[in-house]
C-alpha atoms as a PDB file:
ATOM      1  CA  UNK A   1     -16.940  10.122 -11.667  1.00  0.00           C
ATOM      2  CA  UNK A   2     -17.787   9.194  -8.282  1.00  0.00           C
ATOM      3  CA  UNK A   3     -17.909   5.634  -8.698  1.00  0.00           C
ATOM      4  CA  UNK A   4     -14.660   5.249 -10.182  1.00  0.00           C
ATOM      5  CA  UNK A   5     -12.568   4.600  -7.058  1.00  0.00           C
ATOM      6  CA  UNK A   6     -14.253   2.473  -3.762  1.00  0.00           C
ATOM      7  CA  UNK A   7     -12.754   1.535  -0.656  1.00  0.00           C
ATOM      8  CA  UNK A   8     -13.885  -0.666   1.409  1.00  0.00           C
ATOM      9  CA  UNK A   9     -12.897  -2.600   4.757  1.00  0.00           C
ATOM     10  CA  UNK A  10     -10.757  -5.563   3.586  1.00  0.00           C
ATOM     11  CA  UNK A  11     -12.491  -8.376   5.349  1.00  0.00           C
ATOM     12  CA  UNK A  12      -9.894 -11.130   7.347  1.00  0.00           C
ATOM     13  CA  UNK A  13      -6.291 -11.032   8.447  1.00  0.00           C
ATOM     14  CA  UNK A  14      -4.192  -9.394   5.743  1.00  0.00           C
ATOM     15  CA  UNK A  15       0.086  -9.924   5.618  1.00  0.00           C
ATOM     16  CA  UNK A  16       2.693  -8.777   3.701  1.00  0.00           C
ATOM     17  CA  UNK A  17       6.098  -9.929   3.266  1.00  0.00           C
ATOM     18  CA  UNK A  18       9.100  -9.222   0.936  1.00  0.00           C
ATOM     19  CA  UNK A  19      12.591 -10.977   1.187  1.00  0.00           C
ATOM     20  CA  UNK A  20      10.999 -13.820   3.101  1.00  0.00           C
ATOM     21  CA  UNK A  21      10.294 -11.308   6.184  1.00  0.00           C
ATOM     22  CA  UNK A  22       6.683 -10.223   7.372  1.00  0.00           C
ATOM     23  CA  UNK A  23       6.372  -6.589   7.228  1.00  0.00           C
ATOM     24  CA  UNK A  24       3.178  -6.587   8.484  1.00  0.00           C
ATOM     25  CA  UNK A  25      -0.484  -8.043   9.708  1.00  0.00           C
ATOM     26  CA  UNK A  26      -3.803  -6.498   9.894  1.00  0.00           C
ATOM     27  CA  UNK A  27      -7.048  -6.978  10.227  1.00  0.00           C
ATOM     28  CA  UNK A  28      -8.102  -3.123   9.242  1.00  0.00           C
ATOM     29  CA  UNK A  29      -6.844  -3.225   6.334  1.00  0.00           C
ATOM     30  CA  UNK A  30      -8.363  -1.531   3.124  1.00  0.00           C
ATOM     31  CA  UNK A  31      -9.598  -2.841  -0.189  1.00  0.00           C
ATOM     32  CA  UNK A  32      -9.263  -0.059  -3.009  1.00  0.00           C
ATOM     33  CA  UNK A  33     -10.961  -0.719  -6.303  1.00  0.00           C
ATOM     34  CA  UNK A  34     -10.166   1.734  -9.067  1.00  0.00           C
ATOM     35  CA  UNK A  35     -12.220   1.406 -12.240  1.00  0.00           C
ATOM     36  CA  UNK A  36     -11.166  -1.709 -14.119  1.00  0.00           C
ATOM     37  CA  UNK A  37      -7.705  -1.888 -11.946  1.00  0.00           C
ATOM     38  CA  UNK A  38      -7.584  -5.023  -9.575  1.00  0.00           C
ATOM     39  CA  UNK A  39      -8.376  -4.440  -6.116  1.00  0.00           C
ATOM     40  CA  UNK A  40      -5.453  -2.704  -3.517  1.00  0.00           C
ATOM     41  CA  UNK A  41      -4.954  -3.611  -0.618  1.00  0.00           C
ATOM     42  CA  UNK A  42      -4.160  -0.488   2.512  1.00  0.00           C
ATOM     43  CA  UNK A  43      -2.465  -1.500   5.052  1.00  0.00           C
ATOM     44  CA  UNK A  44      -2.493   1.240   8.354  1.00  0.00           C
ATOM     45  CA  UNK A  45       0.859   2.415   8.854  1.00  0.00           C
ATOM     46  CA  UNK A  46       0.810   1.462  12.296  1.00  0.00           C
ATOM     47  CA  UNK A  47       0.832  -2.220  11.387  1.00  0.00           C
ATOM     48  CA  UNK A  48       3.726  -2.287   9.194  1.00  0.00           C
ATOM     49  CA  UNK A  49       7.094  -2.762  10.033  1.00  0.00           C
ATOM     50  CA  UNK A  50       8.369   0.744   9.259  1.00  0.00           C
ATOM     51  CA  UNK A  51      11.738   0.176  10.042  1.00  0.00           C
ATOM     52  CA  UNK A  52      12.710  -2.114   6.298  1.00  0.00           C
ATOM     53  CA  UNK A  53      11.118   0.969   4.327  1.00  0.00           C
ATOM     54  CA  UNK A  54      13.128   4.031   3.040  1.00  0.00           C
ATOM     55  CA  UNK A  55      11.301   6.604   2.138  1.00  0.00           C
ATOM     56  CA  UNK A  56      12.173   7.324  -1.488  1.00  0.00           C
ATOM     57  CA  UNK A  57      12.600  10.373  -4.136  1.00  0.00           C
ATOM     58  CA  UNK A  58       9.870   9.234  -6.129  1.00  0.00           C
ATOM     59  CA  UNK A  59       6.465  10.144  -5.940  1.00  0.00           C
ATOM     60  CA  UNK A  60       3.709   9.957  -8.906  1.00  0.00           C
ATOM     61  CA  UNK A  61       0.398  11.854  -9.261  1.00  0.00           C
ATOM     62  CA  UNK A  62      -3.052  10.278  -9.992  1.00  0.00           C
ATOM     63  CA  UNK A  63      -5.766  12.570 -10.739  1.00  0.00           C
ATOM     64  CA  UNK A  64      -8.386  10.648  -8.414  1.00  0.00           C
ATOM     65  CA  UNK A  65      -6.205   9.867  -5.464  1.00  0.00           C
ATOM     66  CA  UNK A  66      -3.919  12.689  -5.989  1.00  0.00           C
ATOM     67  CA  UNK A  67      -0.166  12.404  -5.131  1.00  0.00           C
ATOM     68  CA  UNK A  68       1.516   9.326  -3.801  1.00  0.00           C
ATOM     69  CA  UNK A  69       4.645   9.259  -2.094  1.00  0.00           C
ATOM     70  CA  UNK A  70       6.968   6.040  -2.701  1.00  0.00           C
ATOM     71  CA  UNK A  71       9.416   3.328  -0.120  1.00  0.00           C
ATOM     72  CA  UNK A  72      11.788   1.167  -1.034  1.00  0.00           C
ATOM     73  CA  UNK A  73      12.018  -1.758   1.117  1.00  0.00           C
ATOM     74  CA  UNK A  74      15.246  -3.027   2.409  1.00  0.00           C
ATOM     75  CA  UNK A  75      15.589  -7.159   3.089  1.00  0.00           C
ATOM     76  CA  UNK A  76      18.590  -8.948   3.826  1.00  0.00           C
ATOM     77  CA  UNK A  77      20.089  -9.679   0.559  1.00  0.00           C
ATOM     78  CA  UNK A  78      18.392  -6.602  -1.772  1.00  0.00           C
ATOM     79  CA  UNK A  79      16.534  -3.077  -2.011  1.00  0.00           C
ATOM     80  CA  UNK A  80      13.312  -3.583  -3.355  1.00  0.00           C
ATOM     81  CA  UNK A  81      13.002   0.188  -5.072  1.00  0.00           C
ATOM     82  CA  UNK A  82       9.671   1.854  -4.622  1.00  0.00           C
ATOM     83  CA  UNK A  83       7.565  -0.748  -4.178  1.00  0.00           C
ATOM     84  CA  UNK A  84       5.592   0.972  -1.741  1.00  0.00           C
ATOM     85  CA  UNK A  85       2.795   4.223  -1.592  1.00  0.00           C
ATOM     86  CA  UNK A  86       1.366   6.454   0.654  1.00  0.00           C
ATOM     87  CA  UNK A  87      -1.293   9.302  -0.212  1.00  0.00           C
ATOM     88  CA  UNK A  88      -0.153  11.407   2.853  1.00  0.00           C
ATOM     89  CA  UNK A  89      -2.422  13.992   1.335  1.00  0.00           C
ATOM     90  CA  UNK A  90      -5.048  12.278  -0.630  1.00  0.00           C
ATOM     91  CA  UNK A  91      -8.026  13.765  -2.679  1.00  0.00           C
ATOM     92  CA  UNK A  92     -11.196  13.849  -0.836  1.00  0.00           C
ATOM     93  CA  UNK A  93     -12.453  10.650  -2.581  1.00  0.00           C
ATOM     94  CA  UNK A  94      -9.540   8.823  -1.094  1.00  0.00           C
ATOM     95  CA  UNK A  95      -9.397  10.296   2.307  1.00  0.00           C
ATOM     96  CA  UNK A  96      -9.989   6.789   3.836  1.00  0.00           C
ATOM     97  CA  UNK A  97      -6.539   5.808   2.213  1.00  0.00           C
ATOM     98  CA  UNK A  98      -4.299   8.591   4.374  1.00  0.00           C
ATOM     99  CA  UNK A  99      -1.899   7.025   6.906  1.00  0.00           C
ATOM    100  CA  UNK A 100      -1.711   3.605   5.159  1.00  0.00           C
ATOM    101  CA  UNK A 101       0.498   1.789   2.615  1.00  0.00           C
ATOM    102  CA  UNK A 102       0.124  -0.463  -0.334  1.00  0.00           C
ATOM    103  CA  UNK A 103       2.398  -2.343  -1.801  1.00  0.00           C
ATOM    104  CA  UNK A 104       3.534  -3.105  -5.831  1.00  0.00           C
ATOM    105  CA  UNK A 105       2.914  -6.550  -6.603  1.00  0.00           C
ATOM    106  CA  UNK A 106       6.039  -8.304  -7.975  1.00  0.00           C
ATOM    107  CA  UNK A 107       7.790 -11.813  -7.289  1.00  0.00           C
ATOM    108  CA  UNK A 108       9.645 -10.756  -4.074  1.00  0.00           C
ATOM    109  CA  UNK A 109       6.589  -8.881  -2.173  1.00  0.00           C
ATOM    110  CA  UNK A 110       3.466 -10.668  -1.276  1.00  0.00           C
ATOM    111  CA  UNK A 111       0.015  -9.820  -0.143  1.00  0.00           C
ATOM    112  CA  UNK A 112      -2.546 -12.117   1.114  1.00  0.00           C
ATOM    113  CA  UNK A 113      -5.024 -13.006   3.035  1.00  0.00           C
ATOM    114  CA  UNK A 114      -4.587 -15.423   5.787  1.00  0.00           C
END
């Protein structure tokens, strides 16, 4: 199945915020598409704002990707729990992916392009 993940450069000037704070902005980010799954975006580590993630207990297994480790992030009024992933160690078909973050789409945590 070796078209069933792609990753590509995510073209523009990517952000993300949560809790009304910008955790990060880049223009290298990465666009994963996973079979049917909506695209994800990757953002290098280096351009997030490490410091309102915890790393968390959690971590999940995909049998493409391999396994994922999860962040909460912490904002001024709430924990948002594991809303982030990493593949510190990803499969070979996901190597691009290593070093970055991606983030769980939900009301308080945005991604877009700007």
């Amino acid at each position: 199945m070796t078209n069933h993940i792609q990753i590509r450069k995510a073209t523009g000037t990517w952000t993300v915020r949560a809790g009304g704070a910008v955790l990060g902005e880049s223009t290298n980010a990465l666009e994963l598409v996973e079979g049917d799954y909506p695209p994800v975006i990757y953002f290098p580590r280096e351009d997030i704002a490490m410091a309102f993630l915890d790393p968390s207990d959690k971590t999940s297994h995909c049998p493409h990707k391999g396994d994922a480790r999860y962040f909460s992030v912490v904002t001024k009024s709430r924990t948002l729990e594991n809303v982030v992933w990493s593949y510190e160690d990803p499969n070979e078909v996901a190597a691009q992916v290593r070093d970055h973050l991606a983030f769980h789409n939900i009301d308080e945590v945005t991604v877009e392009k700007i």
